[in-house]
N, C-alpha and C. Protein backbone atom coordinates (compact mmCIF):
# COMPACT_ATOMS: atom_id res chain seq x y z
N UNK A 1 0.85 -1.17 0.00
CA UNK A 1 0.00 0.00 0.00
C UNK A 1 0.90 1.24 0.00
N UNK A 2 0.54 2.24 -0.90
CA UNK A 2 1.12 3.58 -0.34
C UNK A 2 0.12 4.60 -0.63
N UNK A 3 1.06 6.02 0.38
CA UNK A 3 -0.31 6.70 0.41
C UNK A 3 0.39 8.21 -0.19
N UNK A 4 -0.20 8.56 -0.73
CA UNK A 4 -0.01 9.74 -1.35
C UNK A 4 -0.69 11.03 -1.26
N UNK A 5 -0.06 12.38 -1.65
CA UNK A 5 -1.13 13.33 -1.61
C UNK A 5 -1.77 13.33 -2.46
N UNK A 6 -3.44 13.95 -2.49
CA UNK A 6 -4.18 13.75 -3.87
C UNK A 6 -3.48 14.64 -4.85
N UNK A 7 -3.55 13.76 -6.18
CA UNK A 7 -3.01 14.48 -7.43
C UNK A 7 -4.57 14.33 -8.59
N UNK A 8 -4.37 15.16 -9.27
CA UNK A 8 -5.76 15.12 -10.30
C UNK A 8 -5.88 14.01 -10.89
N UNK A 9 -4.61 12.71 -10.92
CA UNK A 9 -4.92 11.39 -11.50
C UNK A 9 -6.09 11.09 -10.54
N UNK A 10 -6.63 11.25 -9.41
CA UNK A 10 -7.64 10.86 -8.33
C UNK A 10 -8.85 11.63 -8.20
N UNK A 11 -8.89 12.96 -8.23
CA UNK A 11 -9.55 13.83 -8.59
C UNK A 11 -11.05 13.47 -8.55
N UNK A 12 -11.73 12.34 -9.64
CA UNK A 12 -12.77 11.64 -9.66
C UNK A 12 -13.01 10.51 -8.83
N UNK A 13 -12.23 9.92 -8.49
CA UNK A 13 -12.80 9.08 -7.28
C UNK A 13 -12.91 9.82 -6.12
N UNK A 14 -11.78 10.56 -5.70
CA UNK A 14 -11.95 11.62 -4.57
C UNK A 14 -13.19 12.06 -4.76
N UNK A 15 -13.76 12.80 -5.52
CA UNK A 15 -15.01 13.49 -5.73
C UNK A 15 -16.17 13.05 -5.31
N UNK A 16 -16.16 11.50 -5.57
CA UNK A 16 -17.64 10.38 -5.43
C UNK A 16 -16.82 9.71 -4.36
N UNK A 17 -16.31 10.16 -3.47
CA UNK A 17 -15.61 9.26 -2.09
C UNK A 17 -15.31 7.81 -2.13
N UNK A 18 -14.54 7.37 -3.11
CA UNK A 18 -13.80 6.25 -4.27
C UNK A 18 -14.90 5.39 -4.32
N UNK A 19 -16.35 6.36 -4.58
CA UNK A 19 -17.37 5.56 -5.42
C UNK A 19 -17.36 5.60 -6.44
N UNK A 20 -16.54 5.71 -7.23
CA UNK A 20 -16.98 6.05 -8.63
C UNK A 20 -17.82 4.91 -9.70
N UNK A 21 -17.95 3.73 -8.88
CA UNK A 21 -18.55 2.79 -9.56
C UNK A 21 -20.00 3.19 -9.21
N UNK A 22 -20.67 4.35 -8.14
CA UNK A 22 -22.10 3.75 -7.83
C UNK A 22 -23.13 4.83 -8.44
N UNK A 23 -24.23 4.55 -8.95
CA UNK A 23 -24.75 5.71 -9.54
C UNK A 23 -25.11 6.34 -8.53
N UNK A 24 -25.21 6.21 -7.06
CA UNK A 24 -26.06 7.33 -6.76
C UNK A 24 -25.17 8.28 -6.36
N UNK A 25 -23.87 8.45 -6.69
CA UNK A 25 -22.88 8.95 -5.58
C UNK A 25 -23.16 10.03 -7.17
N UNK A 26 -22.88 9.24 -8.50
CA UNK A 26 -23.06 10.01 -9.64
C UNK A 26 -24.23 11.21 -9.09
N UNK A 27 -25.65 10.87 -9.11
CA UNK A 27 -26.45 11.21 -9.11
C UNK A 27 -26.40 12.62 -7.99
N UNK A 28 -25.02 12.52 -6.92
CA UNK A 28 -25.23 13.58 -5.79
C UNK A 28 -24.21 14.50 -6.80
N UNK A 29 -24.01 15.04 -8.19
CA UNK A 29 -24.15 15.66 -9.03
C UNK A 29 -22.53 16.50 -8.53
N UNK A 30 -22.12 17.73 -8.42
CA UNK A 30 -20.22 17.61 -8.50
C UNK A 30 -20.75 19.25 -7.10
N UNK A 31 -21.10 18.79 -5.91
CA UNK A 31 -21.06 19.59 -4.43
C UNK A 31 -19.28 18.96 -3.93
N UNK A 32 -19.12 17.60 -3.85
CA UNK A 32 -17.46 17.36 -3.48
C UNK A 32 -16.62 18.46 -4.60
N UNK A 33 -16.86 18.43 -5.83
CA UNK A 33 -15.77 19.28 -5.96
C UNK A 33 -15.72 20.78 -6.22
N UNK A 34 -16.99 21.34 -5.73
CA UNK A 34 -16.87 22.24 -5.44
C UNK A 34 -16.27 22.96 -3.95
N UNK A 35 -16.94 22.21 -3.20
CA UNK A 35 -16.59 22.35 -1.63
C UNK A 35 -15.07 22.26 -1.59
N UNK A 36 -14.77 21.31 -2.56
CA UNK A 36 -13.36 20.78 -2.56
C UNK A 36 -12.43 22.16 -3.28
N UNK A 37 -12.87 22.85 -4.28
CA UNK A 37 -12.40 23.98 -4.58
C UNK A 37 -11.88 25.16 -3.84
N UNK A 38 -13.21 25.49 -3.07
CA UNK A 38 -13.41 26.30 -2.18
C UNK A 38 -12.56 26.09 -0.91
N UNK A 39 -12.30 24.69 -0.51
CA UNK A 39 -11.36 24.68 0.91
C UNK A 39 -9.72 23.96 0.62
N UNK A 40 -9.61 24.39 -0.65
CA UNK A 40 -8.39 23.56 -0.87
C UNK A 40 -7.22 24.87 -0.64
N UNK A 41 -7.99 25.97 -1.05
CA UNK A 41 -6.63 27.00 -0.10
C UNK A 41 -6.65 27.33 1.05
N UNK A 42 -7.89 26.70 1.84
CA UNK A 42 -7.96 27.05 3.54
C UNK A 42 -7.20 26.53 3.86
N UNK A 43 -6.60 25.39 3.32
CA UNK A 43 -5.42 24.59 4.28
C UNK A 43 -5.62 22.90 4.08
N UNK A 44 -7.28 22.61 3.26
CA UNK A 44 -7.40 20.97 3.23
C UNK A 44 -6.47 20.64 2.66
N UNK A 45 -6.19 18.90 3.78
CA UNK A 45 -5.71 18.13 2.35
C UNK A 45 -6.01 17.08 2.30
N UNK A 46 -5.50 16.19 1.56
CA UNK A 46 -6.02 14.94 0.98
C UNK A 46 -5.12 13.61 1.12
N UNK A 47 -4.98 13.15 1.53
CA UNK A 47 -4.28 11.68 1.43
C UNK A 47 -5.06 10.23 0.85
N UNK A 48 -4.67 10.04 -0.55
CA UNK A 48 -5.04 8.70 -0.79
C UNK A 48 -4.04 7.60 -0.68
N UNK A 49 -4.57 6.58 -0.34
CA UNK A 49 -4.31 5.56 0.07
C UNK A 49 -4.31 4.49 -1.62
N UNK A 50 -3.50 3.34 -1.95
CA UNK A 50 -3.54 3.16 -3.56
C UNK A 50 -2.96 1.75 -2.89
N UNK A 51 -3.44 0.49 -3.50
CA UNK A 51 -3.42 -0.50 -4.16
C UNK A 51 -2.84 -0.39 -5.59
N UNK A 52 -2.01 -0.92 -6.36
CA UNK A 52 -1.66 -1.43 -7.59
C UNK A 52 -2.16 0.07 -8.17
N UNK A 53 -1.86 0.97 -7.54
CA UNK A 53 -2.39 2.15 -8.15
C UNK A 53 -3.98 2.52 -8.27
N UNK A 54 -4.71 1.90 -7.56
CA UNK A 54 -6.25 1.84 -7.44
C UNK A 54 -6.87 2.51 -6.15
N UNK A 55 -7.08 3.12 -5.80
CA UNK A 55 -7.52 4.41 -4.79
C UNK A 55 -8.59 3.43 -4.31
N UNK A 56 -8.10 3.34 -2.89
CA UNK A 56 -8.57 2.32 -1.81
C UNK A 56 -8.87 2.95 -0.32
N UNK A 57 -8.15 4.13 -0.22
CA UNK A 57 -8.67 4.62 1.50
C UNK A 57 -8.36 6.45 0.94
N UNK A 58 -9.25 7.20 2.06
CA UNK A 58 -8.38 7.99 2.04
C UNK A 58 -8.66 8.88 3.66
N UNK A 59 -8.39 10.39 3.77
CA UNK A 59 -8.14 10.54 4.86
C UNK A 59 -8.49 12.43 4.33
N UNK A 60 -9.10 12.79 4.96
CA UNK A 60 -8.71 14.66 4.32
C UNK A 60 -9.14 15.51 6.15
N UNK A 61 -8.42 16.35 5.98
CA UNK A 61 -8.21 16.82 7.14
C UNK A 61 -7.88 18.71 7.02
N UNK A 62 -7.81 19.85 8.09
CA UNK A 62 -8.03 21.26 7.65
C UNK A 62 -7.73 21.87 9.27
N UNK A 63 -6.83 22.45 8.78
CA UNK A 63 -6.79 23.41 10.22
C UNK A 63 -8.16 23.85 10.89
N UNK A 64 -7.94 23.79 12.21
CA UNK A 64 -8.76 24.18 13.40
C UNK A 64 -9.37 25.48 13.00
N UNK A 65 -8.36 26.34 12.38
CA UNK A 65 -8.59 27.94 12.03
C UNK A 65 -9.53 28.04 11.04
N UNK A 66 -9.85 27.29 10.38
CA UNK A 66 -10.46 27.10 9.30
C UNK A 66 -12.02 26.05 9.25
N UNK A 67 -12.25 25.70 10.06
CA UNK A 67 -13.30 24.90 10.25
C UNK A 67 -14.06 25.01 11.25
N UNK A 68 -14.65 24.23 11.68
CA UNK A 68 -16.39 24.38 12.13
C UNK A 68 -16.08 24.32 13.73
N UNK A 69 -14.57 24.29 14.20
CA UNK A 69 -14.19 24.01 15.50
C UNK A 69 -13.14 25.12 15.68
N UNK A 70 -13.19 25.47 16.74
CA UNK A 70 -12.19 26.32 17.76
C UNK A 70 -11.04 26.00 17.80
N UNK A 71 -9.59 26.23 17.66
CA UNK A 71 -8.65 25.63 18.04
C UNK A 71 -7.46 26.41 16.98
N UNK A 72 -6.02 26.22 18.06
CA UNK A 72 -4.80 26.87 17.39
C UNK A 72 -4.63 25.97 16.93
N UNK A 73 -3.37 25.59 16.06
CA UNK A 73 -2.51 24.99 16.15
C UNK A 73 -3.08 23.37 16.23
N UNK A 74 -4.56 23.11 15.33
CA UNK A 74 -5.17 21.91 15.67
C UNK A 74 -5.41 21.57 14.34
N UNK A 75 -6.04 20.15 14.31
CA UNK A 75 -6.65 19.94 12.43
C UNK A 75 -7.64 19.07 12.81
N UNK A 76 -8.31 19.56 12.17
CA UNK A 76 -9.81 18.76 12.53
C UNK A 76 -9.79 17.48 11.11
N UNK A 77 -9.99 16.07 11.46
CA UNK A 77 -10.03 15.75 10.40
C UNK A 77 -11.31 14.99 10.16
N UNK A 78 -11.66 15.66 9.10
CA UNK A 78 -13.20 15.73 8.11
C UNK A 78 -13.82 13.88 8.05
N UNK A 79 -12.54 13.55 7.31
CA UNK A 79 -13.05 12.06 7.04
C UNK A 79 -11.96 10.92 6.46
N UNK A 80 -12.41 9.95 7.64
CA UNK A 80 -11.07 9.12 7.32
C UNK A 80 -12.34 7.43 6.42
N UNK A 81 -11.70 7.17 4.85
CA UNK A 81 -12.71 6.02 4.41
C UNK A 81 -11.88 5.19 3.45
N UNK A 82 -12.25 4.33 4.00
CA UNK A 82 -11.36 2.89 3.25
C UNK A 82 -12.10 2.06 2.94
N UNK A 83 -11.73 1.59 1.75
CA UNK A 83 -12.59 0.47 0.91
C UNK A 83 -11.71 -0.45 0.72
N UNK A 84 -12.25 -1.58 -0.16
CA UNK A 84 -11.66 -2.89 0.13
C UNK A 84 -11.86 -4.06 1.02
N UNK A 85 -11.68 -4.90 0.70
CA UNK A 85 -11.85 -6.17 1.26
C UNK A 85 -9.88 -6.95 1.67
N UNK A 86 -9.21 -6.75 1.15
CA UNK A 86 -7.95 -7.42 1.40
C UNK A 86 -7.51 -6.62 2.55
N UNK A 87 -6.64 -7.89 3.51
CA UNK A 87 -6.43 -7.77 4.71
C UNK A 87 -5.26 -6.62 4.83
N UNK A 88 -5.57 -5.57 5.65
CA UNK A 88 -4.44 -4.73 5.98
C UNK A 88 -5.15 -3.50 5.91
N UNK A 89 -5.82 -3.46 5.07
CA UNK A 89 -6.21 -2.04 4.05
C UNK A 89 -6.65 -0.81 5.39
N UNK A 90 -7.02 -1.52 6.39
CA UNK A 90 -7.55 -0.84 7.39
C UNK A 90 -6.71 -0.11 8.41
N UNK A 91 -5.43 -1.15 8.25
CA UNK A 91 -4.35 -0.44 8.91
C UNK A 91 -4.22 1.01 8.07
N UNK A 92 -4.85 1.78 7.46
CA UNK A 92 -4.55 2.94 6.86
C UNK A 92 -4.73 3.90 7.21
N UNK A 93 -5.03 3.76 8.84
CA UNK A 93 -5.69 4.95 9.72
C UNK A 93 -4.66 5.03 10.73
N UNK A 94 -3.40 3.45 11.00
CA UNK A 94 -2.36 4.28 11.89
C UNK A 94 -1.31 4.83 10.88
N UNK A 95 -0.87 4.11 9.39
CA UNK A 95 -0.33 4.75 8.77
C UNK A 95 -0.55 6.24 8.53
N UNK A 96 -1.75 6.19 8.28
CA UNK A 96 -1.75 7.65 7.73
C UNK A 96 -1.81 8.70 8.45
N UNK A 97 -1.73 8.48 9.81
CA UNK A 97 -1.70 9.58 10.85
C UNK A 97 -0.54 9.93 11.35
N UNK A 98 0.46 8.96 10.68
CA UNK A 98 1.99 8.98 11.29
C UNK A 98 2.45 10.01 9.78
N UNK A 99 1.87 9.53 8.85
CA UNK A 99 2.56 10.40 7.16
C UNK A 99 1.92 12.15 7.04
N UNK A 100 0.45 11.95 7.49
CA UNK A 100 -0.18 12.97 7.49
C UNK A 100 0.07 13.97 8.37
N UNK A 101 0.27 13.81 9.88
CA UNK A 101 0.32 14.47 10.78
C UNK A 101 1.84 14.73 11.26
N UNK A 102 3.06 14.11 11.09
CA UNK A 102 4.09 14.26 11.69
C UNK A 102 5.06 15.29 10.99
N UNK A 103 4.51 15.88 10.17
CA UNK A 103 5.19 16.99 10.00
C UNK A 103 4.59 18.13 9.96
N UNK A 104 3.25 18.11 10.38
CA UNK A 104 2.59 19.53 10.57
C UNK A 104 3.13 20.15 11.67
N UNK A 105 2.79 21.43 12.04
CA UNK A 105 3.36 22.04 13.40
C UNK A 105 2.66 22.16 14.22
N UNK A 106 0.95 21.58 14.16
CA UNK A 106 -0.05 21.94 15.04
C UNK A 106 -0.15 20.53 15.79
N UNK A 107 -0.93 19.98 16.73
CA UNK A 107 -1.23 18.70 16.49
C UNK A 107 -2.37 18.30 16.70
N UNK A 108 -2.70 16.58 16.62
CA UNK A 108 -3.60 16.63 15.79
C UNK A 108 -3.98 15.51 17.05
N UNK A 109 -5.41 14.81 17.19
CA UNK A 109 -5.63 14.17 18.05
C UNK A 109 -5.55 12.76 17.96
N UNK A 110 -4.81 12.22 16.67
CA UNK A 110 -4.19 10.98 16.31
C UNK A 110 -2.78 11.14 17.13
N UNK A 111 -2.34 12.54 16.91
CA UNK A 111 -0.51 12.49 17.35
C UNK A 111 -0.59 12.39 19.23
N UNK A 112 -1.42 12.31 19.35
CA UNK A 112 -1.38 12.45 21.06
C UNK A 112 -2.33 11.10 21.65
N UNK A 113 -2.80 10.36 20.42
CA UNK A 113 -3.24 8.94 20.51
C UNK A 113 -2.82 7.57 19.86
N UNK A 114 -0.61 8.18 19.99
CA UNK A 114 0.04 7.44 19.61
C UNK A 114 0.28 6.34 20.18
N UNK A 115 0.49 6.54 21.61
CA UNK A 115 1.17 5.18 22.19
C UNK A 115 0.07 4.00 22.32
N UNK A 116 -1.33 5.17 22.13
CA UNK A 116 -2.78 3.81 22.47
C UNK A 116 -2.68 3.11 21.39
N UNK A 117 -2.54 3.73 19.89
CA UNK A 117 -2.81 3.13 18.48
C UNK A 117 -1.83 1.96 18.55
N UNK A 118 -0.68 2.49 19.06
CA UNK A 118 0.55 1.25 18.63
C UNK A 118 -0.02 0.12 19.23
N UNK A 119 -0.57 -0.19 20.47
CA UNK A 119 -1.06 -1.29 21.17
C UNK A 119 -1.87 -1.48 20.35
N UNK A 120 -2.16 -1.40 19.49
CA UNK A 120 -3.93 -1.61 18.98
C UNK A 120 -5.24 -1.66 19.21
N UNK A 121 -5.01 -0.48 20.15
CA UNK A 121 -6.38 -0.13 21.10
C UNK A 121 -7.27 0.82 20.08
């Protein structure tokens, strides 16, 4: 597995929340990429998660300053979603909090729910 920042090769699955196979996600018509327009210079970002190059989890997250919550130096994160059936894929929520979060300067409430995650609590 690796996880990457979103690049426009993803763009459309990102959009339909890596539904892109289902009509009704079609049918909720292009609000993800607008919203997605609009908060991509507040500070969102995006982490997908890729199989064989096939967009399988992802993770998007936005400063405290910028969202629907109070907070310095915090990131609220929006939505963490993984698809798939093969074993592991799920582990993509301690990975990605160690790739996503360890070099920001704020922190985040994964980085201070490190030592529980490692146990696998």
């Amino acid at each position: 597995m690796e996880i990457i920042d979103l690049t426009e090769k993803y763009y459309n699955s990102y959009f339909c929340c890596l539904e892109d196979w289902s009509d009704e996600m079609k049918e909720a018509g292009d609000h993800k990429e607008t919203w997605f327009q609009k908060m991509k210079d507040k500070g969102l970002r995006v982490k997908i998660a890729l199989i064989d190059e096939k967009a399988c989890g992802m993770i998007q997250y936005i400063p405290a300053e910028n969202s629907i919550i109070e907070g310095k130096d915090l990131y609220l994160i929006l939505c963490i979603w993984v698809h798939g059936y093969k074993k592991g894929i799920g582990n993509l929520r301690l990975r990605s909090r160690k790739y996503c979060f360890s070099s920001l300067p704020g922190k985040s409430w994964f980085q201070q729910q490190i030592p529980v995650l490692e146990f696998g609590f």
